[in-house]
Every structure is written in structure tokens, then in C-alpha cells.
Protein backbone atom coordinates (compact mmCIF):
# COMPACT_ATOMS: atom_id res chain seq x y z
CA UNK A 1 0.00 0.00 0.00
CA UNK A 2 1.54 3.08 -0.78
CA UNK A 3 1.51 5.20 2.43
CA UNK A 4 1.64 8.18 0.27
CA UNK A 5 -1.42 8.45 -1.23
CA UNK A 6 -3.84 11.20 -1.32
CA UNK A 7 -6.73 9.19 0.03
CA UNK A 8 -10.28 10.53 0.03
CA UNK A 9 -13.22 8.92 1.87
CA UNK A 10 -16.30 8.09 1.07
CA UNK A 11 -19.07 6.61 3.51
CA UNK A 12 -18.72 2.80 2.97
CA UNK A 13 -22.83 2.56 4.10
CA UNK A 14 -23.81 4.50 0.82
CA UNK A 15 -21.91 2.07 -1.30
CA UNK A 16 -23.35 -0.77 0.16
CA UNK A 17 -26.80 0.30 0.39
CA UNK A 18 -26.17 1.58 -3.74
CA UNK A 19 -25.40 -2.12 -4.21
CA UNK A 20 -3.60 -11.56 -12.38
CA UNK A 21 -2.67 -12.59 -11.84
CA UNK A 22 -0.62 -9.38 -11.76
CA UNK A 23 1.68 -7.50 -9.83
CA UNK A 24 1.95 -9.03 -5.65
CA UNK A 25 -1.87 -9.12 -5.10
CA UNK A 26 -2.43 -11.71 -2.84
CA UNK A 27 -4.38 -14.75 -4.00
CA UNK A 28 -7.19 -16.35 -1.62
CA UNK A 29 -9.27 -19.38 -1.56
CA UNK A 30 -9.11 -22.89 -3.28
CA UNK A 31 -12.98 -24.05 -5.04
CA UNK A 32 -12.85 -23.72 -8.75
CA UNK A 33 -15.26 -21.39 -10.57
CA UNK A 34 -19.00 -23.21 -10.89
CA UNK A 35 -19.68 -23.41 -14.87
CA UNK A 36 -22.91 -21.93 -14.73
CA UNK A 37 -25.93 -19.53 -16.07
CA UNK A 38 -25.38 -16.14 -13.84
CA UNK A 39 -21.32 -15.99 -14.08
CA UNK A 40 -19.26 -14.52 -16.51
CA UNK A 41 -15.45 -14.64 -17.21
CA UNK A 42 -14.88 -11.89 -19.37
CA UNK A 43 -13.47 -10.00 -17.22
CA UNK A 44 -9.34 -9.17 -17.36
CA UNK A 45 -6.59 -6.81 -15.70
CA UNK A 46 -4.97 -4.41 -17.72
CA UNK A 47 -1.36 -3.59 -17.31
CA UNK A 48 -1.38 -0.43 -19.28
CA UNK A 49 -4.03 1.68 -16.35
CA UNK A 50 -4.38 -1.13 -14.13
CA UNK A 51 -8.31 -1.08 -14.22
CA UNK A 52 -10.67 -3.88 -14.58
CA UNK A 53 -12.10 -4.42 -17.92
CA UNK A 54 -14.49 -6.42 -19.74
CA UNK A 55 -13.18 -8.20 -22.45
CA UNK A 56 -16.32 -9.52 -23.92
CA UNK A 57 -17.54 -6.41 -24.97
CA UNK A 58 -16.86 -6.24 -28.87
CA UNK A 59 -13.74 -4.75 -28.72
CA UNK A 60 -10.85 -3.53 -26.50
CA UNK A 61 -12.42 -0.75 -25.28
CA UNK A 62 -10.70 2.70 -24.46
CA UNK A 63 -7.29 2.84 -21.86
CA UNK A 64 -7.00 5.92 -20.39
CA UNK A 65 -3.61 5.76 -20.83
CA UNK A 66 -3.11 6.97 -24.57
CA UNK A 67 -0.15 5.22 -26.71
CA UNK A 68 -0.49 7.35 -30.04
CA UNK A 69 -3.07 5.86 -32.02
CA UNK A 70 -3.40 2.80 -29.29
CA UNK A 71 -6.12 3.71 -26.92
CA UNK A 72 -7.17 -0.08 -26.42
CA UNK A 73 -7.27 -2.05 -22.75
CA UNK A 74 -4.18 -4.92 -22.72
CA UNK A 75 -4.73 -8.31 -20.79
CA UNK A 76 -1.24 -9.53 -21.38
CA UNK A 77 -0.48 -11.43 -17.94
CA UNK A 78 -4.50 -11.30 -17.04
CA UNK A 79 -5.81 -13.84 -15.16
CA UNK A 80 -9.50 -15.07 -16.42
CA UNK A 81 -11.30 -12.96 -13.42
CA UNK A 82 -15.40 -14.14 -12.83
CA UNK A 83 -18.40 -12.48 -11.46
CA UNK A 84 -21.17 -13.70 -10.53
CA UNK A 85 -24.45 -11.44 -11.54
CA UNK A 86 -27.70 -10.53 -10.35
CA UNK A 87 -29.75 -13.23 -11.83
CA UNK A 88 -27.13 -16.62 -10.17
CA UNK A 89 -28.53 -19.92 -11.07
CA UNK A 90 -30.86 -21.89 -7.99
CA UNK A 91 -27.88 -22.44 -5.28
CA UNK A 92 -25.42 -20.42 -6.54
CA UNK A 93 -23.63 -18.36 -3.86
CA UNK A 94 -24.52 -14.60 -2.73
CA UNK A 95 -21.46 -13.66 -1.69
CA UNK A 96 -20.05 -9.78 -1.92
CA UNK A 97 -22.34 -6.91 -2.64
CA UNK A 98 -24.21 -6.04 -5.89
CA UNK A 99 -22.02 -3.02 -7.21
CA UNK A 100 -20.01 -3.53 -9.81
CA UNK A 101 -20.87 -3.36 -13.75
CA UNK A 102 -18.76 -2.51 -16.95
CA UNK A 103 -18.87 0.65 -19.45
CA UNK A 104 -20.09 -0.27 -22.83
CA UNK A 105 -18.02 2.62 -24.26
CA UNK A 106 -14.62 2.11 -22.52
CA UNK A 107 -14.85 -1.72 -21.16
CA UNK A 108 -13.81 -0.37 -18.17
CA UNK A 109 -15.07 -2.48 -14.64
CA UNK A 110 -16.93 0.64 -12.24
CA UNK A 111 -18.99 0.62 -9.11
CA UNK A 112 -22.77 1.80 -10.08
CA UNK A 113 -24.67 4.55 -8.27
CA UNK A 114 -23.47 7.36 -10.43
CA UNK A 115 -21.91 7.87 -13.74
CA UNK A 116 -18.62 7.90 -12.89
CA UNK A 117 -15.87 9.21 -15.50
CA UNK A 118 -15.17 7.72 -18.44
CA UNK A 119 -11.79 8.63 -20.83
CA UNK A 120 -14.13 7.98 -23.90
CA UNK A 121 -17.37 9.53 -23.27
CA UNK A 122 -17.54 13.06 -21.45
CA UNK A 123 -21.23 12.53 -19.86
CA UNK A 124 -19.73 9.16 -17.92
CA UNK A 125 -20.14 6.09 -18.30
CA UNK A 126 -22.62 3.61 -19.77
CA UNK A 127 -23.36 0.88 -17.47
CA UNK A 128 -24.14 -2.45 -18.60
CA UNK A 129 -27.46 -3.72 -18.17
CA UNK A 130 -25.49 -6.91 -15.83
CA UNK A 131 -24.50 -5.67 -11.76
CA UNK A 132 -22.05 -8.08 -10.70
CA UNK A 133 -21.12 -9.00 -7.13
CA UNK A 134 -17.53 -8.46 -5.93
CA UNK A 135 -16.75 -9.22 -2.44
CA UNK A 136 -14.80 -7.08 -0.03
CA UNK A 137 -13.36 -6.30 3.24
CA UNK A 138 -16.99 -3.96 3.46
CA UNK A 139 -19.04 -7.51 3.43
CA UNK A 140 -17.85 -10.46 5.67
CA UNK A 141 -18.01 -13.41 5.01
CA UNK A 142 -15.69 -14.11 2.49
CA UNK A 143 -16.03 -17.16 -0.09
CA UNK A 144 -13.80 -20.11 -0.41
CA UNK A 145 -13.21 -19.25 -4.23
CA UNK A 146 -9.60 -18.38 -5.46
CA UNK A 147 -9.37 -14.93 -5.32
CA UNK A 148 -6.93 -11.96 -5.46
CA UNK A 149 -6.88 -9.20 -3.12
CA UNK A 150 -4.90 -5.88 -3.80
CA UNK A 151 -7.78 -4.41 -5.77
CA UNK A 152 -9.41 -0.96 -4.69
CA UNK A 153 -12.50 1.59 -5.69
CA UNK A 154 -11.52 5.03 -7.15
CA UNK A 155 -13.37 8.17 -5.77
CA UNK A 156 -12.47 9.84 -8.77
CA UNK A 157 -13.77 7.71 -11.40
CA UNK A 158 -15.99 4.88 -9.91
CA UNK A 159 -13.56 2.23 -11.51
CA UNK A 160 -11.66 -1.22 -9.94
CA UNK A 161 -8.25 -1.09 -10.17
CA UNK A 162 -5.50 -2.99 -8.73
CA UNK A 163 -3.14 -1.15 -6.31
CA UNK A 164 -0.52 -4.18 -5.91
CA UNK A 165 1.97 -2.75 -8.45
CA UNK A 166 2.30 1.07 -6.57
CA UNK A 167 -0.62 3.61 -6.71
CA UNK A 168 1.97 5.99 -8.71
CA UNK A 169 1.65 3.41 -12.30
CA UNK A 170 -2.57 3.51 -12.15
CA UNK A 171 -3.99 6.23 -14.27
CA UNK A 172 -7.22 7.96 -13.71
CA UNK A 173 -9.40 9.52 -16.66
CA UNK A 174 -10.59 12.15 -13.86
CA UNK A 175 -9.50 15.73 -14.66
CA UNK A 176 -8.36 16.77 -12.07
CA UNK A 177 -6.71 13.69 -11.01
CA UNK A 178 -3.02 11.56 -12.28
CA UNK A 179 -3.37 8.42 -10.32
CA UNK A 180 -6.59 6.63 -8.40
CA UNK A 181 -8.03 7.64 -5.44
CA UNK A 182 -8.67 4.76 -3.23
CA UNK A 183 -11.50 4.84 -1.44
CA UNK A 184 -11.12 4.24 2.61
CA UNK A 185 -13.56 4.04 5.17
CA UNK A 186 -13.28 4.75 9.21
CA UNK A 187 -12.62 1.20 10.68
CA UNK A 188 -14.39 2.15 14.08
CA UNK A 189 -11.46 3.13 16.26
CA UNK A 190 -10.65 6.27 13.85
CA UNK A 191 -7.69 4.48 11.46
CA UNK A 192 -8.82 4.71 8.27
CA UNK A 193 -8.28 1.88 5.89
CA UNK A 194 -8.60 1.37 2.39
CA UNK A 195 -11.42 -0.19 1.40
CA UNK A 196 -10.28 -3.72 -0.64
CA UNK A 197 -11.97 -6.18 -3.22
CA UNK A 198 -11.37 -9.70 -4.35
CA UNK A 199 -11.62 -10.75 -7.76
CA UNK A 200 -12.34 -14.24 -8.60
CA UNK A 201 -10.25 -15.63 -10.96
CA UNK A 202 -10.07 -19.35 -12.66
């Protein structure tokens, strides 16, 4: 975690009532992804901005991290990461909260409840019509399923990014903003601590 950081906070009882392998993000949990109606696995890490993105979308969306003529998301070294949506098959798990869904116009993973900011379409972004569950340290309990932790929310933006490889090589389409804003939350004894999320991966 990069002690450094500009951190803002954001009250962690509005986001839940709104409801790689990369870098050193620490993998937890053993059961293997169900194969089943409700769960997707489109969903991969980009190295280039370090966000979330959905890779099922039609194309590779738009990084906001611009290479000349090369705007598109990379999942070179992705895991496969899974979500499970809001319509899970009969006994499928509810674990994590309903939050997260994917821009149709950048492919970028973001927490719902507002537009957020998107580096391809100045009025935000454009949710898909999917909300996906993503567990947290917000939401106990956890699930057995292998996941990674190391991931975080951005105030700025509203996307998932992974803060394993140093908060100072993320990029945020936010104006007024260079790198994420993790989002922390008061832990009850006045430390503040970042608020983290665990990807499922296969």
C-alpha cells in the first residue's frame, strides 16, 4: 500500500446500500469457478491503467492511458477474473455486494450509483445492463473461491483497479486527477483503511 497516497473517503454505508494474476496481489481461496448460467469470465486486468475491464464487450475498449493511435485495454499477464451477476442460477452463492458493472463505451469495470468518468465519453459512463457482485473487506463473510486481493474503488472515477503494483503506475481519466483515489472508510477506532476487493479468478 503506498503510504503516500492522497486518500479521500467516502461513507462505505452509501456504497453498500447503492449495491492476475498481476503485480503481488495476494491470491485467496481454493474451489474452482462453478460453470454456470449467472457468471461470466470476461473480465481481465490491464497492465497499461491497471483497471478492470471487460473483455467480452466487442472490442478492446478505451485505456486511459493513450499510446499514439493505441487507446485499447491490454490483458497480457491477465488472469481469467469471474463475477457472478444478479440473476445466479438456484444455489449459486450470494457472496459480496451487488455493485459492480462494466462501461459499454470504454470496457472499463466501475462501481454503479453514479456515472462515474469515463476517458471515452464526457457525460460518464454507460453501465451495462449486468451488476455483478464483488466481495470485499466492506461484506464479511468471504467465499472459499480463489481470489486476489490488492484491488481498490476510485473516488475519482468509480472504476476497480488494482493497487498491488504502486498507486503511482494507475492512471485515472478524472480531470483533475493523475493516479486513483482509493476509497477508505473509518474502521471504528478512527484508522482509516482502504477499502479492498477480491476478484475471482479461474
Amino acid at each position: 500500500m503506498d503510504a503516500r497516497s492522497d486518500e479521500r473517503v467516502l461513507d462505505r454505508r452509501a456504497l453498500i446500500a447503492t449495491a492476475l494474476l498481476a503485480g503481488t496481489g495476494l491470491a485467496l481461496g481454493t474451489a474452482a469457478a462453478p460453470a454456470a448460467a449467472g457468471t461470466d469470465t470476461g473480465f481481465r486486468w490491464c497492465g497499461r491503467c491497471q483497471g478492470m475491464w471487460f473483455a467480452f464487450g466487442g472490442d478492446n475498449g478505451h485505456c486511459p492511458v493513450h499510446h499514439w493511435w493505441d487507446h485499447n485495454h491490454q490483458q497480457d499477464g491477465s488472469a481469467h477474473y469471474w463475477f457472478v451477476d444478479e440473476r445466479p442460477a438456484p444455489g449459486q452463492d450470494s457472496f459480496g455486494m451487488l455493485a459492480l458493472k462494466w462501461c459499454q463505451t470504454c470496457k472499463g469495470a466501475f462501481f454503479g450509483g453514479g456515472p462515474g468518468v469515463c476517458p471515452n465519453n464526457s457525460a460518464g459512463h454507460t453501465p451495462s445492463v449486468r451488476t455483478f457482485r464483488i466481495e470485499s473487506n466492506l461484506l464479511a463473510p468471504l467465499s472459499g473461491f480463489a481470489k486476489q486481493g490488492g484491488w481498490r474503488r476510485c473516488v475519482g472515477c468509480r472504476a476497480l483497479f488494482f493497487m498491488g503494483n504502486g498507486r503511482e503506475v494507475t492512471h485515472c481519466p478524472a480531470e483533475d486527477h493523475i493516479f486513483h483515489f482509493p476509497a477508505a472508510f473509518d474502521s471504528g477506532s478512527g484508522i482509516f483503511v482502504y477499502e479492498e476487493y477480491f476478484p475471482r479468478f479461474l
